[in-house]
C-alpha atoms as a PDB file:
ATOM      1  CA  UNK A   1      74.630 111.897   3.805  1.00  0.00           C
ATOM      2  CA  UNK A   2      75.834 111.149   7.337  1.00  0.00           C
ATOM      3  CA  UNK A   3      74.309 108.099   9.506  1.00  0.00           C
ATOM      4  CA  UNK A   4      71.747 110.287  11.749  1.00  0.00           C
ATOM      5  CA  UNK A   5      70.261 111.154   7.937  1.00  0.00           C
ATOM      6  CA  UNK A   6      69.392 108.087   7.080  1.00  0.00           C
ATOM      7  CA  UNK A   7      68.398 107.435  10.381  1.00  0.00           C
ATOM      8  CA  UNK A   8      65.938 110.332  10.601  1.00  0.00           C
ATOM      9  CA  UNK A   9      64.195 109.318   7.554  1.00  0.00           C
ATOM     10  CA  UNK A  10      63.651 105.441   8.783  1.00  0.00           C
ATOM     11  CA  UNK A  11      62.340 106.623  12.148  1.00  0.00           C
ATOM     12  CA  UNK A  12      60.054 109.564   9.976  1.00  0.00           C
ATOM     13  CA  UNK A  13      58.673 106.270   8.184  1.00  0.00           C
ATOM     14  CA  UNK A  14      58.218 103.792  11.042  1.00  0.00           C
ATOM     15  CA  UNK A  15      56.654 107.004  12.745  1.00  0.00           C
ATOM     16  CA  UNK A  16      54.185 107.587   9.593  1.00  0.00           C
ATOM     17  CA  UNK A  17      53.066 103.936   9.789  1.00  0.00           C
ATOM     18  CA  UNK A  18      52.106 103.563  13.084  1.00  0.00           C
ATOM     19  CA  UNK A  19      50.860 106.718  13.089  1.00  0.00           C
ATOM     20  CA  UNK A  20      48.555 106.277  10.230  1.00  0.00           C
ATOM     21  CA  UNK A  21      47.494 102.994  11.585  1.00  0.00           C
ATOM     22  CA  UNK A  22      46.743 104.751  14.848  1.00  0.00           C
ATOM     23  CA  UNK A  23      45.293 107.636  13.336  1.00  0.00           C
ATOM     24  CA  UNK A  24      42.570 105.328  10.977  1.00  0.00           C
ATOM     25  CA  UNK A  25      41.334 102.806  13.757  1.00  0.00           C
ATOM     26  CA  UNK A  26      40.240 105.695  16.109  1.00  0.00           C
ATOM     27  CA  UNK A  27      39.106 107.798  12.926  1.00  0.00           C
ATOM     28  CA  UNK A  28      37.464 104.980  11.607  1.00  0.00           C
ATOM     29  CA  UNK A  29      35.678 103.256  14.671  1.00  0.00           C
ATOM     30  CA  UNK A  30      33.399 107.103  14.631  1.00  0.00           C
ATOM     31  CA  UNK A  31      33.132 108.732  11.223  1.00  0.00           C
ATOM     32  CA  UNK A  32      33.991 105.707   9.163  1.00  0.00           C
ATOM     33  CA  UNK A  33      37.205 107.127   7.278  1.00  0.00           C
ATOM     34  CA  UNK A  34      40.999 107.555   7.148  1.00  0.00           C
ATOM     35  CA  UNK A  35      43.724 110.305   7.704  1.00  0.00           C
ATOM     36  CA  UNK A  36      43.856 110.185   4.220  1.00  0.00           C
ATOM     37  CA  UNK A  37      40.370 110.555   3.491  1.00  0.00           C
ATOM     38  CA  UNK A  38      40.211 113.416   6.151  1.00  0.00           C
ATOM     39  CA  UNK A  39      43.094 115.497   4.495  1.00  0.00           C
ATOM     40  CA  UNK A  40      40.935 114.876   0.796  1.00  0.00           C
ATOM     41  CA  UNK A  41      37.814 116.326   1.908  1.00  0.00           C
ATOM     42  CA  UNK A  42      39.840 119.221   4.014  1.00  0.00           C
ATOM     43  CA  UNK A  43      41.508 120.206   0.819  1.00  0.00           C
ATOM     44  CA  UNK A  44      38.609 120.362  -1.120  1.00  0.00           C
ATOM     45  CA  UNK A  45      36.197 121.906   1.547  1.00  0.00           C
ATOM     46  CA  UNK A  46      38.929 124.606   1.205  1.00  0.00           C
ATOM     47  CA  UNK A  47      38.746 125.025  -2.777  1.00  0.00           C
ATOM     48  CA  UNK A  48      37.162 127.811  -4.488  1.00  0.00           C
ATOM     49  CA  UNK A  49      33.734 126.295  -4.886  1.00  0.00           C
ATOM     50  CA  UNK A  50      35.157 123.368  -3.059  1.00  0.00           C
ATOM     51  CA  UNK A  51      35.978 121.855  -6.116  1.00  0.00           C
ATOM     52  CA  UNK A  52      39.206 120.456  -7.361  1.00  0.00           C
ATOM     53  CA  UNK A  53      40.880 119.430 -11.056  1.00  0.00           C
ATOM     54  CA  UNK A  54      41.760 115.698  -9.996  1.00  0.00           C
ATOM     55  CA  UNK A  55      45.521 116.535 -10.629  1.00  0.00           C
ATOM     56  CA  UNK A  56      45.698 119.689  -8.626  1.00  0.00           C
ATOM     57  CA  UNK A  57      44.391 117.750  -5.978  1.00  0.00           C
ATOM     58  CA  UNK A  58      46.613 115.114  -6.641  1.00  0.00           C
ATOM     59  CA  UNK A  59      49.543 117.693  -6.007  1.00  0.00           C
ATOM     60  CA  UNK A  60      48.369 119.479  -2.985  1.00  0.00           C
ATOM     61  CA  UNK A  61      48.138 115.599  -1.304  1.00  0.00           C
ATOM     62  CA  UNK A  62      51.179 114.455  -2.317  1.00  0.00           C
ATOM     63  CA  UNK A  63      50.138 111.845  -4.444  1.00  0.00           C
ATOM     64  CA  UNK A  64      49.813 110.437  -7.901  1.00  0.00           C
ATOM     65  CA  UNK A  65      46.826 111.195 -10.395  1.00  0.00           C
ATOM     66  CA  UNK A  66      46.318 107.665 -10.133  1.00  0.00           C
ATOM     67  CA  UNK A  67      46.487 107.759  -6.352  1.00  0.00           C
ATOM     68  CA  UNK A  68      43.867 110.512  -6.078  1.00  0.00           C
ATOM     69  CA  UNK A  69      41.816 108.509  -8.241  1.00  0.00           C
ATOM     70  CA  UNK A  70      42.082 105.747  -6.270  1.00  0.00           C
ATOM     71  CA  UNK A  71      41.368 107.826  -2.718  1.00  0.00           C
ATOM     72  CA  UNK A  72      38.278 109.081  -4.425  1.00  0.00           C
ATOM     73  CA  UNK A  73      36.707 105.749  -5.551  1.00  0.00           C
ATOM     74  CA  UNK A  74      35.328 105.137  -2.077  1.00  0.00           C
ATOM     75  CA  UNK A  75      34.387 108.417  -1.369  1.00  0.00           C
ATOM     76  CA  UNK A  76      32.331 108.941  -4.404  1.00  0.00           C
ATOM     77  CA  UNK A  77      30.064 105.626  -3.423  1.00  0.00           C
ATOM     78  CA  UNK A  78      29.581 107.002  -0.124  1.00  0.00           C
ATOM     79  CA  UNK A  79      28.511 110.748  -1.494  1.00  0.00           C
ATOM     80  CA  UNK A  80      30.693 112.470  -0.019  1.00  0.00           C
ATOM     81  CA  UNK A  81      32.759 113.337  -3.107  1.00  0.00           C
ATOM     82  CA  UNK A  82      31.133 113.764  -6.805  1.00  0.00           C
ATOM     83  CA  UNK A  83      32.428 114.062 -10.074  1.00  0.00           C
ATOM     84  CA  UNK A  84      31.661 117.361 -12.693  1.00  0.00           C
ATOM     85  CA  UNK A  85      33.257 117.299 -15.686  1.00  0.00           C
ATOM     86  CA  UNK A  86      34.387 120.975 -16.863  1.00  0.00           C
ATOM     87  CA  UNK A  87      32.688 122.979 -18.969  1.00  0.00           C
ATOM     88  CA  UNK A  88      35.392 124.356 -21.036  1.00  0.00           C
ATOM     89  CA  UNK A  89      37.566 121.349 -21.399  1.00  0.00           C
ATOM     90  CA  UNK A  90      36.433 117.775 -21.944  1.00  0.00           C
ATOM     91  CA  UNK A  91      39.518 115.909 -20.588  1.00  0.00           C
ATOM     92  CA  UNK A  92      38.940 117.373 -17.106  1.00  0.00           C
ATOM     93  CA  UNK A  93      36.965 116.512 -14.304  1.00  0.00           C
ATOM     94  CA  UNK A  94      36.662 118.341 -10.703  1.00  0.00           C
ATOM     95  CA  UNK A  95      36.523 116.035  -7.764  1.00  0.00           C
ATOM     96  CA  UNK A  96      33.579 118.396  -5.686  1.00  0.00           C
ATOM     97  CA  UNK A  97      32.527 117.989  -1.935  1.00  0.00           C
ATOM     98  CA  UNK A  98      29.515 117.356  -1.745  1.00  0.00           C
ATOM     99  CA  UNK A  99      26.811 118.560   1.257  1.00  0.00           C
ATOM    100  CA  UNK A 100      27.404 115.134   2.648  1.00  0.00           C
ATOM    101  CA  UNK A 101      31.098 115.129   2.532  1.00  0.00           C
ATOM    102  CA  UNK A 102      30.771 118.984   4.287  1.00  0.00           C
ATOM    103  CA  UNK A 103      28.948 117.648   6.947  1.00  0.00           C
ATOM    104  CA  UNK A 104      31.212 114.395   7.381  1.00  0.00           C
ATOM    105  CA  UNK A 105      34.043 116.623   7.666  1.00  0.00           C
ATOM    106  CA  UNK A 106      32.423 119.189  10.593  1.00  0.00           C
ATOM    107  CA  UNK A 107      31.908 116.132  12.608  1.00  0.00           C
ATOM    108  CA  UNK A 108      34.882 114.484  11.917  1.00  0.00           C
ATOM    109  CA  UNK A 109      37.528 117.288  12.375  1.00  0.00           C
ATOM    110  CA  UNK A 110      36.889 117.470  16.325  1.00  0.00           C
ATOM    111  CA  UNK A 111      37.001 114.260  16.706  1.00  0.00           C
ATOM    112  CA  UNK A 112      40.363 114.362  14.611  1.00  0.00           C
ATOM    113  CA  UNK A 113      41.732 117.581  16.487  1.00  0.00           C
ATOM    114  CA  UNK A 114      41.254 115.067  20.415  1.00  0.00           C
ATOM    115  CA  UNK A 115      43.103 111.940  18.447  1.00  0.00           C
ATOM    116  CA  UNK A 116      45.849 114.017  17.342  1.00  0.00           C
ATOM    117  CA  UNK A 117      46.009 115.873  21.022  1.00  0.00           C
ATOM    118  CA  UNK A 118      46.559 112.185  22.149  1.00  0.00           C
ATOM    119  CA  UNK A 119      49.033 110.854  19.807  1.00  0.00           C
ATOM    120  CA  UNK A 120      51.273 113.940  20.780  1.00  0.00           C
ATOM    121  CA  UNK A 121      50.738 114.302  23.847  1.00  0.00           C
ATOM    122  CA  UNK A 122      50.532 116.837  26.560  1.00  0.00           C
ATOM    123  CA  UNK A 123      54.568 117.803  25.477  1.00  0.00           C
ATOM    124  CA  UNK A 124      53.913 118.805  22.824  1.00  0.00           C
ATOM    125  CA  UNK A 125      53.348 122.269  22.565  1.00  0.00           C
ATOM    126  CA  UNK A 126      52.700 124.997  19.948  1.00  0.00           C
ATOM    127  CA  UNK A 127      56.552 125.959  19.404  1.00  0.00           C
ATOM    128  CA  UNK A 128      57.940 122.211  19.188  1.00  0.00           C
ATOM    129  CA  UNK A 129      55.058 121.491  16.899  1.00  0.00           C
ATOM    130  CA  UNK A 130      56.211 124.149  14.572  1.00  0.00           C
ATOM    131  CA  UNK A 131      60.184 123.189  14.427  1.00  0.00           C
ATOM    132  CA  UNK A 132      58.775 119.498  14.070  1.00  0.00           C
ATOM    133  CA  UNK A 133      56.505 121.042  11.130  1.00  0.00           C
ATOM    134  CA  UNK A 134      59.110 123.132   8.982  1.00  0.00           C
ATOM    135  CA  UNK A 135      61.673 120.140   8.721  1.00  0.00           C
ATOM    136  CA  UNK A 136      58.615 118.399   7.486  1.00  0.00           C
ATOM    137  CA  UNK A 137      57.679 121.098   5.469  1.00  0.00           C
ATOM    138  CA  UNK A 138      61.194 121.130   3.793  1.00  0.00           C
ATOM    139  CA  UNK A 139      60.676 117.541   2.790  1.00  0.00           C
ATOM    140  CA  UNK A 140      57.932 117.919   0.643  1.00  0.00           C
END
């Protein structure tokens, strides 16, 4: 692995940080949750029956069954996520949007799409977006 590697991958992390930090105070000041929250609900408002097993979900975020578990917890006291335990299995649980967390998401996805639109910029356009995205994509 050459210098400009390694290099890459500590700007990709400072760049994650900030923008995350970014990302949650203007998020956050409106609808009251993260990025990371955000993504959660997406996922699942895109689920068949917009319900998830807790480790699928885990896997399509990137995180740990823990992790997910601990995403959820906040969500859940706010309503905006509930638990159902499957019928055919005992050991599993779906995480499942509720109407709440569907209507959370409608309003907060605009206001999502204008904060991203800033933290780019005006240069960045469609094509640059999707080089950016399949080096990103390769990552993970």
């Amino acid at each position: 692995m050459s210098a400009y590697h390694l290099t890459f991958f500590f700007d990709l992390n400072r760049a994650h940080a900030t923008v995350i930090r970014r990302f949650d105070a203007s998020l956050g000041g409106v609808h009251g949750i993260g990025l990371n929250d955000l993504h959660l609900l997406q996922v699942l408002d895109q689920a068949p029956e917009r319900r998830l097993r807790r480790i699928d979900l885990a896997q399509q975020l990137g995180v740990t069954a823990s992790g997910v578990t601990w995403m959820l917890r906040p969500l859940t006291q706010r309503g905006l996520v509930t638990s159902q335990p499957s019928e055919e299995d005992g050991r599993v649980t779906f995480a499942v949007l509720t109407p709440a967390g569907q209507k959370l998401l409608a309003d907060a996805v605009p206001t999502a799409r204008r904060i991203a639109a800033d933290l780019l910029g005006p240069e960045a356009n469609k094509e640059e977006l999707t080089r950016v995205a399949a080096v990103i994509t390769r990552l993970g």
